[in-house]
PDB file of N, CA and C in Angstrom:
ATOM      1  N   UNK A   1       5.641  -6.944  -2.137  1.00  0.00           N
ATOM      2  CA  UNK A   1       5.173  -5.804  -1.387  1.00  0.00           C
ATOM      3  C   UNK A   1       5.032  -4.628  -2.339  1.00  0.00           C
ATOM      4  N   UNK A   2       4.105  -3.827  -2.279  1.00  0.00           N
ATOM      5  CA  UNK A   2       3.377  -2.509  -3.561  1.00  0.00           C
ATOM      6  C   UNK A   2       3.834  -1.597  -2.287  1.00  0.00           C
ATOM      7  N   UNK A   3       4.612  -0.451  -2.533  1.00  0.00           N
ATOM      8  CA  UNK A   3       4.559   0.571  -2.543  1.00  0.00           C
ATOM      9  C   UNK A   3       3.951   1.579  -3.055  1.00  0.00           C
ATOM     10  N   UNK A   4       2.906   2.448  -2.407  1.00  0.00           N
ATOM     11  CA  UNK A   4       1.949   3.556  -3.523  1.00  0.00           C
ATOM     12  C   UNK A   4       3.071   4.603  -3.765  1.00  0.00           C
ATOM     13  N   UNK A   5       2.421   5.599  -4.169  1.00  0.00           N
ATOM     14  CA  UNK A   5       2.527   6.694  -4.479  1.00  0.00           C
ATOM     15  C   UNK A   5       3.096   7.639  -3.370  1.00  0.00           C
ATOM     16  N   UNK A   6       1.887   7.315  -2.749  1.00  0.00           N
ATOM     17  CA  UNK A   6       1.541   8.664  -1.768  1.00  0.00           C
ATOM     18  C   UNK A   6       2.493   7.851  -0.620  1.00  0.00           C
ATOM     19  N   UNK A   7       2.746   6.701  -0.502  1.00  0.00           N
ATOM     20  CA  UNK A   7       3.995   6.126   0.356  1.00  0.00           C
ATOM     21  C   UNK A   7       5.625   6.737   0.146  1.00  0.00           C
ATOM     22  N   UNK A   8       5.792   7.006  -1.105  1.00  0.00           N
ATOM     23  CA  UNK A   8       6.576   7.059  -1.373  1.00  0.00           C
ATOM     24  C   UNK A   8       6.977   8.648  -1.241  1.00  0.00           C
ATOM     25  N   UNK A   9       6.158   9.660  -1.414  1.00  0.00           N
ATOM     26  CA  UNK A   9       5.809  10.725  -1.228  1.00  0.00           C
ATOM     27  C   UNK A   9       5.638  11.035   0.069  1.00  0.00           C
ATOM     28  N   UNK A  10       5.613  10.519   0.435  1.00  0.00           N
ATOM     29  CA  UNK A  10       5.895  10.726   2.690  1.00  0.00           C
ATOM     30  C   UNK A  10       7.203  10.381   2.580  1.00  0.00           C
ATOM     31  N   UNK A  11       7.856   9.103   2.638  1.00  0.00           N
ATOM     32  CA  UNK A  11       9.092   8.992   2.716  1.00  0.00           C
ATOM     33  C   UNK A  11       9.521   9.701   2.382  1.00  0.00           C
ATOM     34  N   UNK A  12       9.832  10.406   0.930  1.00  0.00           N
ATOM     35  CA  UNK A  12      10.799  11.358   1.060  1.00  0.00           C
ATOM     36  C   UNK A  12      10.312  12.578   1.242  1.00  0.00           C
ATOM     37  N   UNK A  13       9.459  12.901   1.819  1.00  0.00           N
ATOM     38  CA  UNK A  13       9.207  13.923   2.560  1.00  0.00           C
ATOM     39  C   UNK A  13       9.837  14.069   3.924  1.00  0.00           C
ATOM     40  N   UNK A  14       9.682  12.740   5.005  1.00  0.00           N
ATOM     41  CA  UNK A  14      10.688  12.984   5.603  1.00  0.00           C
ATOM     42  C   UNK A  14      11.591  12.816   6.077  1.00  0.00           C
ATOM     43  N   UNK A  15      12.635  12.377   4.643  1.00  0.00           N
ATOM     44  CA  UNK A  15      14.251  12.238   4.361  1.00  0.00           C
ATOM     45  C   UNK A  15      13.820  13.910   4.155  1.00  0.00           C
ATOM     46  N   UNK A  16      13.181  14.620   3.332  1.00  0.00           N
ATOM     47  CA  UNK A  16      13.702  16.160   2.739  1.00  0.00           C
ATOM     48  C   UNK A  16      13.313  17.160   3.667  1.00  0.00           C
ATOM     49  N   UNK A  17      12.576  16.568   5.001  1.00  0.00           N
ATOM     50  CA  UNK A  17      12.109  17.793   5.657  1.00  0.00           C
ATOM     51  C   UNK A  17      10.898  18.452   5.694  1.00  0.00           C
ATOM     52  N   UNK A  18      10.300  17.646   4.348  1.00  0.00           N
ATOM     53  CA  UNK A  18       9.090  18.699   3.614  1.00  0.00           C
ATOM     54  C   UNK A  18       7.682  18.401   4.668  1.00  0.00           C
ATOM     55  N   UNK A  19       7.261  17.559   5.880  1.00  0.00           N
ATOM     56  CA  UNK A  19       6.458  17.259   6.434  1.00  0.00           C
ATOM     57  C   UNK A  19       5.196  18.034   6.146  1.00  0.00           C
ATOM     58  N   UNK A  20       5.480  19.334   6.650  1.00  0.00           N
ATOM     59  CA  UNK A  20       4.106  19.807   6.479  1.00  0.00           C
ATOM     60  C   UNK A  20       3.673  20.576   5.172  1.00  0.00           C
ATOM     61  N   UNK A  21       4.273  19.677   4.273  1.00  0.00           N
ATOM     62  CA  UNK A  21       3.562  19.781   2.779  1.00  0.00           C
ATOM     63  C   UNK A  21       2.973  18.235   2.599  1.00  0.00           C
ATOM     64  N   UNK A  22       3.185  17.773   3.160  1.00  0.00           N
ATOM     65  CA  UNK A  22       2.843  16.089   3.016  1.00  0.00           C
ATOM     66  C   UNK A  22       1.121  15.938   3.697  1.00  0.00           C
ATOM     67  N   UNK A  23       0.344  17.094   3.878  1.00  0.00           N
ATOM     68  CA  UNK A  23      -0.851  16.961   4.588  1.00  0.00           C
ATOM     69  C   UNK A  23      -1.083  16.964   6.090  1.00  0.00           C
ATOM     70  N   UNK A  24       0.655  17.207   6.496  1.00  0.00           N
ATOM     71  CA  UNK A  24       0.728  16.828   8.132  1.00  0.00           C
ATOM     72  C   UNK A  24       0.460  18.324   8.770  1.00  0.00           C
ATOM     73  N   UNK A  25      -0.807  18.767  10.124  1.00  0.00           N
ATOM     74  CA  UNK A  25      -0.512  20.354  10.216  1.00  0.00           C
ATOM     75  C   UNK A  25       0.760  21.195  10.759  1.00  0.00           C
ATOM     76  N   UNK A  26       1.123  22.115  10.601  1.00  0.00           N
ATOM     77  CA  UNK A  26       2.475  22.851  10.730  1.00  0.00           C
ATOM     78  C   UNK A  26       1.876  23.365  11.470  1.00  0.00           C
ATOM     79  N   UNK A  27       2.104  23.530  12.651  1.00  0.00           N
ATOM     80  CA  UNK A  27       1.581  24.631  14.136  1.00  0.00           C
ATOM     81  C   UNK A  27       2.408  26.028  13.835  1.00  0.00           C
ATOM     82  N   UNK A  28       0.945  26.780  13.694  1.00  0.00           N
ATOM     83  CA  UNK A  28       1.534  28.825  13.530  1.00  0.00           C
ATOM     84  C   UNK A  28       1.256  28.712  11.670  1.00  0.00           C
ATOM     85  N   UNK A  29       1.057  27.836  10.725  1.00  0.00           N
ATOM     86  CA  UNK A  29       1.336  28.292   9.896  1.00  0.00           C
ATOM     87  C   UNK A  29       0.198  28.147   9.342  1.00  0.00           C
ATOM     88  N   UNK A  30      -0.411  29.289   8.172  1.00  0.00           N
ATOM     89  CA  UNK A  30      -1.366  29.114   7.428  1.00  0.00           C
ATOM     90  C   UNK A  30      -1.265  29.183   6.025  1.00  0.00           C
ATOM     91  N   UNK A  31      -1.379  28.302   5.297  1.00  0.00           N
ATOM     92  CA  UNK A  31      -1.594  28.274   4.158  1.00  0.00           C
ATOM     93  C   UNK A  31      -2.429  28.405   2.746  1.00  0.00           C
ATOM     94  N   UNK A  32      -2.989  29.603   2.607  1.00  0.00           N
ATOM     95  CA  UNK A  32      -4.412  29.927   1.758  1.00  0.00           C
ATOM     96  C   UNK A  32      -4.316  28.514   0.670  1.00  0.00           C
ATOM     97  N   UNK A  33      -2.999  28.660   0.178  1.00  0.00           N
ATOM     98  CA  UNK A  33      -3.155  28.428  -1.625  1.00  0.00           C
ATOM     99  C   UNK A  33      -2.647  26.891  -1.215  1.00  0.00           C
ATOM    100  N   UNK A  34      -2.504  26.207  -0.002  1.00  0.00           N
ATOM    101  CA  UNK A  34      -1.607  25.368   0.231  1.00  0.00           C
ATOM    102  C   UNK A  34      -2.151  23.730  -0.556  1.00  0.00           C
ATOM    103  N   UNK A  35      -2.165  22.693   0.003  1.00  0.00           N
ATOM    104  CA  UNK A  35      -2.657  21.141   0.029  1.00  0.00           C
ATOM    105  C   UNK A  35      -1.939  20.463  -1.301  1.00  0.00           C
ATOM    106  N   UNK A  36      -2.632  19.683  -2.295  1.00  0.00           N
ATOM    107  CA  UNK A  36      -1.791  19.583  -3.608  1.00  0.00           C
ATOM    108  C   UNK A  36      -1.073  20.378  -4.267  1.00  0.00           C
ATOM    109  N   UNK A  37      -1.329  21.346  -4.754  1.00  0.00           N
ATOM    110  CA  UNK A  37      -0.568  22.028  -5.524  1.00  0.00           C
ATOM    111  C   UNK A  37       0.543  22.616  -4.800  1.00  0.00           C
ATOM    112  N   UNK A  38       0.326  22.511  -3.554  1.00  0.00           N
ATOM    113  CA  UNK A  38       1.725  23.021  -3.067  1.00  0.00           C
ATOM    114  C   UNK A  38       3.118  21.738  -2.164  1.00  0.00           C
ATOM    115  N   UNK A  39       2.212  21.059  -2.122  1.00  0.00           N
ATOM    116  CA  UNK A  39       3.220  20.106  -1.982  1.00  0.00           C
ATOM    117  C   UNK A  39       3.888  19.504  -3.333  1.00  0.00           C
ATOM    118  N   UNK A  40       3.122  19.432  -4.469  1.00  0.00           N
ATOM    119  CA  UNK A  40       4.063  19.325  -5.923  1.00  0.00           C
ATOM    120  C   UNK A  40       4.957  20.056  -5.826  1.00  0.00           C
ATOM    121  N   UNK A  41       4.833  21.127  -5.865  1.00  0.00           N
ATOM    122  CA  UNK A  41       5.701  22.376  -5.911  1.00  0.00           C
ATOM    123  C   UNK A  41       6.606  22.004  -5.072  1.00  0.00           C
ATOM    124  N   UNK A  42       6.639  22.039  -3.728  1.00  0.00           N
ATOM    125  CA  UNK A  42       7.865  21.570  -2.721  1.00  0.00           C
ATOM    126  C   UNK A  42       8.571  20.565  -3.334  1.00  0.00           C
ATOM    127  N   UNK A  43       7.933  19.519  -4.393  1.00  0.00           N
ATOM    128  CA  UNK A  43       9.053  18.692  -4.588  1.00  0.00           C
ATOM    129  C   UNK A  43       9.458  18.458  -5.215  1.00  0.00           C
ATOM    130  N   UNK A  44       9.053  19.342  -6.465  1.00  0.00           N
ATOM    131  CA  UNK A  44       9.559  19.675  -7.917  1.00  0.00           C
ATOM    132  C   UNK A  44      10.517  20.564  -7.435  1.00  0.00           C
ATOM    133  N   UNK A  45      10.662  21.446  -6.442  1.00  0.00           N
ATOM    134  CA  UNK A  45      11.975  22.179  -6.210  1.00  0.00           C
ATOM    135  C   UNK A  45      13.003  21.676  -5.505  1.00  0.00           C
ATOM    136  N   UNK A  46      12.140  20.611  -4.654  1.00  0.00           N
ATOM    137  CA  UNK A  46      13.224  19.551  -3.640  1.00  0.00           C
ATOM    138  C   UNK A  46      14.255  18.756  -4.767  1.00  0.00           C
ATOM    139  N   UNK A  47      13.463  18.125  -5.746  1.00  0.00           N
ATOM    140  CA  UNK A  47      13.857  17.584  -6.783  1.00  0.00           C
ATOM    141  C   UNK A  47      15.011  18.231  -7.764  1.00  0.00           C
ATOM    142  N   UNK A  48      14.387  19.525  -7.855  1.00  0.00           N
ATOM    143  CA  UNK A  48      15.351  20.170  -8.704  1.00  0.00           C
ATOM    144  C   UNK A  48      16.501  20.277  -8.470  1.00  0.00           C
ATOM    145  N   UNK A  49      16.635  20.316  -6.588  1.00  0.00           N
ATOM    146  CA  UNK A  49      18.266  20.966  -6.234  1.00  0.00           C
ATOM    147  C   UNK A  49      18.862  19.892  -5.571  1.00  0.00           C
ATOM    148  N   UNK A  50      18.152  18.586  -5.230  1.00  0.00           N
ATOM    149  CA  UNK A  50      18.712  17.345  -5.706  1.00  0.00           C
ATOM    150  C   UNK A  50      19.691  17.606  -6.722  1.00  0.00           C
ATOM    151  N   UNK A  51      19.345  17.438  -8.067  1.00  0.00           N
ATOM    152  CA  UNK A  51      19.852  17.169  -9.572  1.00  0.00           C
ATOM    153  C   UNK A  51      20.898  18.477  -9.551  1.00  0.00           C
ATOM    154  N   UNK A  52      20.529  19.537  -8.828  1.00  0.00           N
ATOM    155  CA  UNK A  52      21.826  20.497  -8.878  1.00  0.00           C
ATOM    156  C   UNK A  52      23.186  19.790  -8.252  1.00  0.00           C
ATOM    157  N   UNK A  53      22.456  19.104  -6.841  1.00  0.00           N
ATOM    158  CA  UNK A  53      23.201  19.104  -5.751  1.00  0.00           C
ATOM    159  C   UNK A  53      24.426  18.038  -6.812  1.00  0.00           C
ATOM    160  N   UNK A  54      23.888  16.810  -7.169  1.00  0.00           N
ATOM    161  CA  UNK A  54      24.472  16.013  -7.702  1.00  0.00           C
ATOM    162  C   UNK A  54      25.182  16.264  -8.887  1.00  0.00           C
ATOM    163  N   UNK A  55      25.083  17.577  -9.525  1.00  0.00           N
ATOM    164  CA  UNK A  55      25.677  17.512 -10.795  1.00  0.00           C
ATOM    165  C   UNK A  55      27.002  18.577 -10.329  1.00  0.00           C
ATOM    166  N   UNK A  56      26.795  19.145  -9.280  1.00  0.00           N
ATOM    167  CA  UNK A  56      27.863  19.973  -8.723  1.00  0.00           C
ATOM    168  C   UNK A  56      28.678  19.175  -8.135  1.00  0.00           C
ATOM    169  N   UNK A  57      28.365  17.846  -7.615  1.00  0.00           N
ATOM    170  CA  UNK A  57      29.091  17.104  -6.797  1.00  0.00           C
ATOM    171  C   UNK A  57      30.457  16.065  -8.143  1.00  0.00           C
ATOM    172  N   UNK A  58      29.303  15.646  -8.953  1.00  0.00           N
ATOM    173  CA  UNK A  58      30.283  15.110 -10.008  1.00  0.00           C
ATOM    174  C   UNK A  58      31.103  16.079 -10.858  1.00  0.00           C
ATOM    175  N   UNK A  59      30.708  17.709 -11.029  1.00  0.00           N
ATOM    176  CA  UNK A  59      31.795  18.491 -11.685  1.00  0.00           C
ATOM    177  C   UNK A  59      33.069  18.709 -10.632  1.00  0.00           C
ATOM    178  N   UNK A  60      32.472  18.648  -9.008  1.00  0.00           N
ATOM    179  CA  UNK A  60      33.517  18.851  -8.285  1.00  0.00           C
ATOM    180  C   UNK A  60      34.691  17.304  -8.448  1.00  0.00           C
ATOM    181  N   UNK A  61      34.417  16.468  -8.306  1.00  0.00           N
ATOM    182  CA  UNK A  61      34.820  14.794  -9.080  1.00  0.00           C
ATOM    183  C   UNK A  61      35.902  15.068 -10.119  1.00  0.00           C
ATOM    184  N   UNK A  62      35.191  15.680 -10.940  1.00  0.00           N
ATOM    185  CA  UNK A  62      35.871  15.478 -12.175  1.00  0.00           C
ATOM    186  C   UNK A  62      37.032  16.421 -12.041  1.00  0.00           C
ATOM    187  N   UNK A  63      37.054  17.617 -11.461  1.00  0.00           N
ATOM    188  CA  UNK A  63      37.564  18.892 -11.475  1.00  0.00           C
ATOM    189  C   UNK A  63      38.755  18.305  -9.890  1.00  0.00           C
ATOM    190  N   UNK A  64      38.511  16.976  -9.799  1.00  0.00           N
ATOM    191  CA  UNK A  64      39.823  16.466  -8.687  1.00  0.00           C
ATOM    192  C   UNK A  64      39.278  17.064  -7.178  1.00  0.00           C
ATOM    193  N   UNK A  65      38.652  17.614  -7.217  1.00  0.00           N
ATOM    194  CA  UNK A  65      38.292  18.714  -5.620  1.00  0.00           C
ATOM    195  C   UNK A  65      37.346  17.894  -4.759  1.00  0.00           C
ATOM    196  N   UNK A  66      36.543  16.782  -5.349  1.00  0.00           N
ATOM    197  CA  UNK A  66      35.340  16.153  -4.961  1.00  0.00           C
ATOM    198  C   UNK A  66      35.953  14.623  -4.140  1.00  0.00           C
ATOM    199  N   UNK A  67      35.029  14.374  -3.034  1.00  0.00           N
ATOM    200  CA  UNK A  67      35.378  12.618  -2.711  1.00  0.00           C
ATOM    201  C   UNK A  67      34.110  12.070  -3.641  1.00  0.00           C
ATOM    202  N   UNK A  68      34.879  10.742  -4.008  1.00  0.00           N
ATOM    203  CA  UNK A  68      33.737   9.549  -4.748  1.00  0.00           C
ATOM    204  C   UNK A  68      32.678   9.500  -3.887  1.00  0.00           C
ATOM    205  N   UNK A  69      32.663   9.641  -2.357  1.00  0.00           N
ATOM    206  CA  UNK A  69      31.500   9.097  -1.886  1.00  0.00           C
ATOM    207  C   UNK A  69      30.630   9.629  -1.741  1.00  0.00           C
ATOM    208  N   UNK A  70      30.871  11.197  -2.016  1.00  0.00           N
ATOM    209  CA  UNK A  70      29.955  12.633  -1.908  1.00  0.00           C
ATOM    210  C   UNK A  70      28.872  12.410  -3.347  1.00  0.00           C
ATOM    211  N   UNK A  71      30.110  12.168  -4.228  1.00  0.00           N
ATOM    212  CA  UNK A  71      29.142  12.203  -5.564  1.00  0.00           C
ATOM    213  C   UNK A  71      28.158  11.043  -5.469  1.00  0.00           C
ATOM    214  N   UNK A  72      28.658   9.975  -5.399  1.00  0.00           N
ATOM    215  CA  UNK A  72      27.266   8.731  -5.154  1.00  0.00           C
ATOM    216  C   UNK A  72      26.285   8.612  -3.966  1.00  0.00           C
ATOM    217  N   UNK A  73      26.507   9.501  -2.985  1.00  0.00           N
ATOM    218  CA  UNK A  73      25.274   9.852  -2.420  1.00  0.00           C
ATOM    219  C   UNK A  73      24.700  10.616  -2.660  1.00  0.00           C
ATOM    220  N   UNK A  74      25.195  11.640  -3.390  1.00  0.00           N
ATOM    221  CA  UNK A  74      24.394  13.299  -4.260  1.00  0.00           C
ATOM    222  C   UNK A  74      23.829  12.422  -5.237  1.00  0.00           C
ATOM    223  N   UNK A  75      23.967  11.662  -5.841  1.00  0.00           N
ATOM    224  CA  UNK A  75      23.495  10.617  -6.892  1.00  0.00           C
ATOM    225  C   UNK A  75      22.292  10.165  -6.694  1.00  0.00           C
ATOM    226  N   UNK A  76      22.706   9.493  -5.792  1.00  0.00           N
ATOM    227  CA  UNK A  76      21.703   8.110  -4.819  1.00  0.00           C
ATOM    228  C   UNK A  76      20.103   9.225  -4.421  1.00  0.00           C
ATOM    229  N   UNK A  77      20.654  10.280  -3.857  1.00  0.00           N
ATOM    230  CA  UNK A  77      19.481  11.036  -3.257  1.00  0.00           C
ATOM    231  C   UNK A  77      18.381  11.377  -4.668  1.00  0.00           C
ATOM    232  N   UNK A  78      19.433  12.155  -5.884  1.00  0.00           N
ATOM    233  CA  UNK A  78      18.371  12.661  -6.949  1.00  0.00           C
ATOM    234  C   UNK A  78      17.865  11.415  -7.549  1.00  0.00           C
ATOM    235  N   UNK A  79      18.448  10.505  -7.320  1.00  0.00           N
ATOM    236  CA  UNK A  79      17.892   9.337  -8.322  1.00  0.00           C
ATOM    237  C   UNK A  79      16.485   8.628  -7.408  1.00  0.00           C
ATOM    238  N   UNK A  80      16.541   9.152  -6.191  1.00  0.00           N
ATOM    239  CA  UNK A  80      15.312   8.723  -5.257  1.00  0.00           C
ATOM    240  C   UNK A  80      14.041  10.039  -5.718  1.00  0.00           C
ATOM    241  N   UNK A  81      14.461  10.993  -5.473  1.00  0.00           N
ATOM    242  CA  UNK A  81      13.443  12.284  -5.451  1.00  0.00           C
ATOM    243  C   UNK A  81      12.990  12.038  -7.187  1.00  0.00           C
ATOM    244  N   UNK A  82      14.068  11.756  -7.882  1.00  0.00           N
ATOM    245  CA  UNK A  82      13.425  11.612  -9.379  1.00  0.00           C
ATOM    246  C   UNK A  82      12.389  10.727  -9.168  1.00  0.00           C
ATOM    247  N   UNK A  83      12.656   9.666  -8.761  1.00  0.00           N
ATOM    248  CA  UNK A  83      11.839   8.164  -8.409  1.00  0.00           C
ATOM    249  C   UNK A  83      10.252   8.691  -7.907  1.00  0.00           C
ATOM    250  N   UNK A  84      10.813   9.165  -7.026  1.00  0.00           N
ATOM    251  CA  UNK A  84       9.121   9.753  -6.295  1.00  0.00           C
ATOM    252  C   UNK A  84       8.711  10.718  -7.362  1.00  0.00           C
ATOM    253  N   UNK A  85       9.314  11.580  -7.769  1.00  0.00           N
ATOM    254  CA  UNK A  85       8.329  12.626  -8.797  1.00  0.00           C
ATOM    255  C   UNK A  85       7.460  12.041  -9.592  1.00  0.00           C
ATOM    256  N   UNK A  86       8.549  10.822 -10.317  1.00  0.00           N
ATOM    257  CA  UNK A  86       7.776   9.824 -11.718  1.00  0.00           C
ATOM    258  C   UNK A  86       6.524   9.373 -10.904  1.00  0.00           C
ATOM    259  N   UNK A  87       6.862   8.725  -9.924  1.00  0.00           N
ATOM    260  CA  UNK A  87       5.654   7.771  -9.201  1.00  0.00           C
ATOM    261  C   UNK A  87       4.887   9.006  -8.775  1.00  0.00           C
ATOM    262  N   UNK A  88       4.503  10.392  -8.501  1.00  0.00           N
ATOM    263  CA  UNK A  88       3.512  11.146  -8.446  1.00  0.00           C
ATOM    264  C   UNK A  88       3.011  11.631  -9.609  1.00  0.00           C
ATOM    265  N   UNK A  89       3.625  11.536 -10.721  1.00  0.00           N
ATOM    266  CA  UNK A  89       3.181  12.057 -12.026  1.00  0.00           C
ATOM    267  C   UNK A  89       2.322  10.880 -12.541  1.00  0.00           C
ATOM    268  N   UNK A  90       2.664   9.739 -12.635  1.00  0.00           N
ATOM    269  CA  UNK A  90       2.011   8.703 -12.946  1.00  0.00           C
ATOM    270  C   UNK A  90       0.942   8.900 -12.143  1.00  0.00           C
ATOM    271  N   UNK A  91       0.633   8.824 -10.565  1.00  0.00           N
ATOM    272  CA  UNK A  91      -0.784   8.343 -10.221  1.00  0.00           C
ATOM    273  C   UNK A  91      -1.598   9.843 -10.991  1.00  0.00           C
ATOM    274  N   UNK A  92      -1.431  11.253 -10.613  1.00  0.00           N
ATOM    275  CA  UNK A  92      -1.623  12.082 -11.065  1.00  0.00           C
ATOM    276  C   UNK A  92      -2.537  12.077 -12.676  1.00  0.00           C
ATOM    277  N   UNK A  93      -1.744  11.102 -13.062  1.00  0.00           N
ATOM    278  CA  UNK A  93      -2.024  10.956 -14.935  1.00  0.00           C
ATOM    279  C   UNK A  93      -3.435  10.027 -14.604  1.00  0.00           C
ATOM    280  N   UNK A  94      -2.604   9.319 -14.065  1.00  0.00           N
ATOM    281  CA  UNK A  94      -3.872   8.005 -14.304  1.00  0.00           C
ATOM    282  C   UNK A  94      -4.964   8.443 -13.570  1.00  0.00           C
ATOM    283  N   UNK A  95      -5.055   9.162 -12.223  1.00  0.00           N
ATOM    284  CA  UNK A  95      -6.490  10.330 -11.220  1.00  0.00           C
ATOM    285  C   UNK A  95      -7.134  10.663 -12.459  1.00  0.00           C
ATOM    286  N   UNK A  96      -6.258  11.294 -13.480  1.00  0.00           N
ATOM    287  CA  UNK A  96      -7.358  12.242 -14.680  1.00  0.00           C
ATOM    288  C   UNK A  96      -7.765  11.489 -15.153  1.00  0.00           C
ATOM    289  N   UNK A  97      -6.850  10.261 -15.929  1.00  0.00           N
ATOM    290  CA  UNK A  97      -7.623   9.702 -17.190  1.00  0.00           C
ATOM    291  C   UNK A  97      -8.759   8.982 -16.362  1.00  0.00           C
ATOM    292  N   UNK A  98      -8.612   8.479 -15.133  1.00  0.00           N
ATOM    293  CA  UNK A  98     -10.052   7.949 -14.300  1.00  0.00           C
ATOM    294  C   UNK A  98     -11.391   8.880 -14.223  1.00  0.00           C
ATOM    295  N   UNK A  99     -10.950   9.915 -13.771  1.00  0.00           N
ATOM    296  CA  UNK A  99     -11.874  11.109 -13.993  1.00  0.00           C
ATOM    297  C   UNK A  99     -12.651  11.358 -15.042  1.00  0.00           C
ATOM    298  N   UNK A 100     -11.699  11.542 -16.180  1.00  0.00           N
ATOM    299  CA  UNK A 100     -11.872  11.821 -17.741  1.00  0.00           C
ATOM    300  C   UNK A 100     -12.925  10.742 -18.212  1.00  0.00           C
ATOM    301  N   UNK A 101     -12.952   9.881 -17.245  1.00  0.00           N
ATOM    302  CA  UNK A 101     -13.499   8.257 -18.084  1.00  0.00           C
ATOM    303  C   UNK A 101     -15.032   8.428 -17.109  1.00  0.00           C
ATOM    304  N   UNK A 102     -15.222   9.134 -16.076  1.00  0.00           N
ATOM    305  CA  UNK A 102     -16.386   8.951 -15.751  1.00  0.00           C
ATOM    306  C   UNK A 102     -17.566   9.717 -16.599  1.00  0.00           C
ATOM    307  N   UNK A 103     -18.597   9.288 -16.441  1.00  0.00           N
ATOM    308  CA  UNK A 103     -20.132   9.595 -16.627  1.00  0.00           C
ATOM    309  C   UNK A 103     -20.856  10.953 -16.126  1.00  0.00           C
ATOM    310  N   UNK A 104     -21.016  11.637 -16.832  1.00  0.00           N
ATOM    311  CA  UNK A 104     -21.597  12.653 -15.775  1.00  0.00           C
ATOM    312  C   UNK A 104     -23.659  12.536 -15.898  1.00  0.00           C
TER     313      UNK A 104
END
């Protein structure tokens, strides 16, 4: 079974909430600058505080204050949102070099 990209990029969109950056409409809201570039953005920051969330969770661990099971699901989550970023950067790469390769 192939999982795309853009599959994978819904899913955790909504594990993170992010729906109406995922192309879905948000009722009341308008977005000038919105569609791709702003759903990257949502999940390069979703992503980011993932990797916070988890690195606060293992200093809390180490520092005795933390449960094991907090840290390996703070884990589990950034190691998914990382997962999806790679798999949007990749199709992303390969959109251009397809582009790059056509004929005008």
């Amino acid at each position: 079974m192939s999982i795309g990209a853009l599959d994978a990029t819904s899913a955790y969109g909504k594990v993170a909430g992010i729906g109406s950056a995922l192309g879905k409409p948000s009722v009341g809201k308008t977005d000038d600058a919105g569609g791709f570039g702003s759903m990257v953005e949502d999940l390069v920051t979703g992503t980011a505080s993932q990797m916070r969330a988890a690195e606060h969770a293992s200093a809390m661990q180490v520092a005795g204050k933390g449960d094991l099971i907090d840290v390996v699901t703070a884990i589990g989550a950034a190691e998914t949102a990382l997962d999806t970023m790679v798999a949007v950067r990749d199709r992303v790469v390969s959109a251009y070099t397809d582009i790059m390769r056509m004929q005008i």
